[in-house]
Protein backbone atom coordinates (compact mmCIF):
# COMPACT_ATOMS: atom_id res chain seq x y z
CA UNK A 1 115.70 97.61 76.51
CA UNK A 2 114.49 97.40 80.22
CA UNK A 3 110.50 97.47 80.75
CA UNK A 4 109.04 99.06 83.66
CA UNK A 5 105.20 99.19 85.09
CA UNK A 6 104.02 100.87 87.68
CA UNK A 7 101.07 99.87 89.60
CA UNK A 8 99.38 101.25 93.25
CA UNK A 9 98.56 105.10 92.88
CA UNK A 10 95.02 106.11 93.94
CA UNK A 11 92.82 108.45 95.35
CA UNK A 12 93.79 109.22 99.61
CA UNK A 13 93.49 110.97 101.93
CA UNK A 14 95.09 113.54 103.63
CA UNK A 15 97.51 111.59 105.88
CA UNK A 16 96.94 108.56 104.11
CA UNK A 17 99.17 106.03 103.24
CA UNK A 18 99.98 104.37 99.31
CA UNK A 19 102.56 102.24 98.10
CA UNK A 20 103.36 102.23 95.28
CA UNK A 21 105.48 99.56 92.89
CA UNK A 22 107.68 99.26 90.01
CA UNK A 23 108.56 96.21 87.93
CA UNK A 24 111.25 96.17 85.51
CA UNK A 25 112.68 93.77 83.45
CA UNK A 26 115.94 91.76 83.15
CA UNK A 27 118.03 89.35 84.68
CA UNK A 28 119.84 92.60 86.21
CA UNK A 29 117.97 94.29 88.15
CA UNK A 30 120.53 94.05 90.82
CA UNK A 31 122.90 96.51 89.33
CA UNK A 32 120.34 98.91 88.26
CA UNK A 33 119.88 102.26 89.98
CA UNK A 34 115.91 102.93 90.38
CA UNK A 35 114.19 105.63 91.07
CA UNK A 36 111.06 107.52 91.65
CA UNK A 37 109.73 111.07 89.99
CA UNK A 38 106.76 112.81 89.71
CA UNK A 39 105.35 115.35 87.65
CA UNK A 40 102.24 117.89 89.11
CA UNK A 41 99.95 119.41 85.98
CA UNK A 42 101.64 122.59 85.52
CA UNK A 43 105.23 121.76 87.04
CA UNK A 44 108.79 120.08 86.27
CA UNK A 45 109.12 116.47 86.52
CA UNK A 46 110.94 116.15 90.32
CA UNK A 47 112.74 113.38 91.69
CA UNK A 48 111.39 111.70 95.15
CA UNK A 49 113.66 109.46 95.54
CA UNK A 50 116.51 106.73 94.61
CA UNK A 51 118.11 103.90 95.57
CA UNK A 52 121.28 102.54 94.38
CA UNK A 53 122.01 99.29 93.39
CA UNK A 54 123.91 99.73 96.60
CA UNK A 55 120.75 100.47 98.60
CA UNK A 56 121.93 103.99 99.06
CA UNK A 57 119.08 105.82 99.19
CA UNK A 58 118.21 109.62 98.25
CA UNK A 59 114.97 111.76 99.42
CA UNK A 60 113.75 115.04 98.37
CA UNK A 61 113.60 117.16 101.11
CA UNK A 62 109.96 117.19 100.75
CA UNK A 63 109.01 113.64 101.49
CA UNK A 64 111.68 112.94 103.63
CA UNK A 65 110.70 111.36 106.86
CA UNK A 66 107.39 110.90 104.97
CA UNK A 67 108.44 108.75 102.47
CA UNK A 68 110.71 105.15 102.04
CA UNK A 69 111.79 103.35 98.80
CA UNK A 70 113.34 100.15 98.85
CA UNK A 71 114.08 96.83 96.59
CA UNK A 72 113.11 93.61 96.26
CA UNK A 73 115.64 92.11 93.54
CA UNK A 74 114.15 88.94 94.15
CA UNK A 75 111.47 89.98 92.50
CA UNK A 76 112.75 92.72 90.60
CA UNK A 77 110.77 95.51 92.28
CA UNK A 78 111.43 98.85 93.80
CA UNK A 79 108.78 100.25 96.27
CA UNK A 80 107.50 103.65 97.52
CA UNK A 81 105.97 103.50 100.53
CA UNK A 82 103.89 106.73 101.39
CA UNK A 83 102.81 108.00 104.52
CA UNK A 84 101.61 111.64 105.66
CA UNK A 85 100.37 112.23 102.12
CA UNK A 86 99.38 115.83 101.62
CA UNK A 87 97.76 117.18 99.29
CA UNK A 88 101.14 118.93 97.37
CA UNK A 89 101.98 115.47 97.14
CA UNK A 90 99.11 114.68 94.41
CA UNK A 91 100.72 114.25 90.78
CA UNK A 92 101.87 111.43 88.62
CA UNK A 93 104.55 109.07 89.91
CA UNK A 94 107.07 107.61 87.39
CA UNK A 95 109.72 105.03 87.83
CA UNK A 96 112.95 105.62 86.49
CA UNK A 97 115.42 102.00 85.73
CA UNK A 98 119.10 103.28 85.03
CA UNK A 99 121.49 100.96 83.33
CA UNK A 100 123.33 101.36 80.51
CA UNK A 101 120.66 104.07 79.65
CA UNK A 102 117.22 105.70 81.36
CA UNK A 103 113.98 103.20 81.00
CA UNK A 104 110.42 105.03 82.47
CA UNK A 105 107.48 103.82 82.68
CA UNK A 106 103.90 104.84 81.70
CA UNK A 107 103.08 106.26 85.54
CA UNK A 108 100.67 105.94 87.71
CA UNK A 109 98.32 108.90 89.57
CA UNK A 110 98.60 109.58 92.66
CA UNK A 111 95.40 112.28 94.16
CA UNK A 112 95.75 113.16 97.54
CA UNK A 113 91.96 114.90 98.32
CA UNK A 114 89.64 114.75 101.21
């Protein structure tokens, strides 16, 4: 069982900038694929983006050029940096650990509003 917490979403912005993290458990982290999704009220859960354990990463085409995630396995974390928010971008952000099975965590809002 792999734990994950995600922490950073807020209130921005348009054009604002959030990062967002996402700790997960495990003296593996390394080999895990992570990845972020996010789900508007009314719509499909979506991926954003991934990152190997590679560091292969994979964008939407909607927050591409808008949007980087990268790794820390130091300290077992995977980031989301944000920039350009718009306001399509508002929703709730999960993080996805995949290993030997799909761990989520609880998510964390993200409201992009002047």
């Amino acid at each position: 069982q792999v734990r994950v917490v995600e922490s950073g979403g807020g209130l921005v912005q348009p054009g604002g900038s959030l990062r967002l993290s996402c700790a997960a458990s495990g003296s593996f982290f390394s080999i895990y694929n992570m990845g972020w999704f996010r789900q508007a009220p009314g719509k499909q859960r979506e991926m954003v983006a991934i990152i190997t354990s590679g560091g292969t990463t994979n964008y939407a085409d909607s927050v591409k050029g808008r949007f980087t995630i990268s790794r820390d396995n130091a300290k077992n974390t995977v980031y989301l940096q944000m920039n350009g928010l718009k306001p399509e971008d508002t929703a709730v952000y999960y993080c996805r650990s995949s290993w030997l099975g799909d761990y989520w965590g609880q998510g964390t809002q993200v409201t992009v509003s002047s």
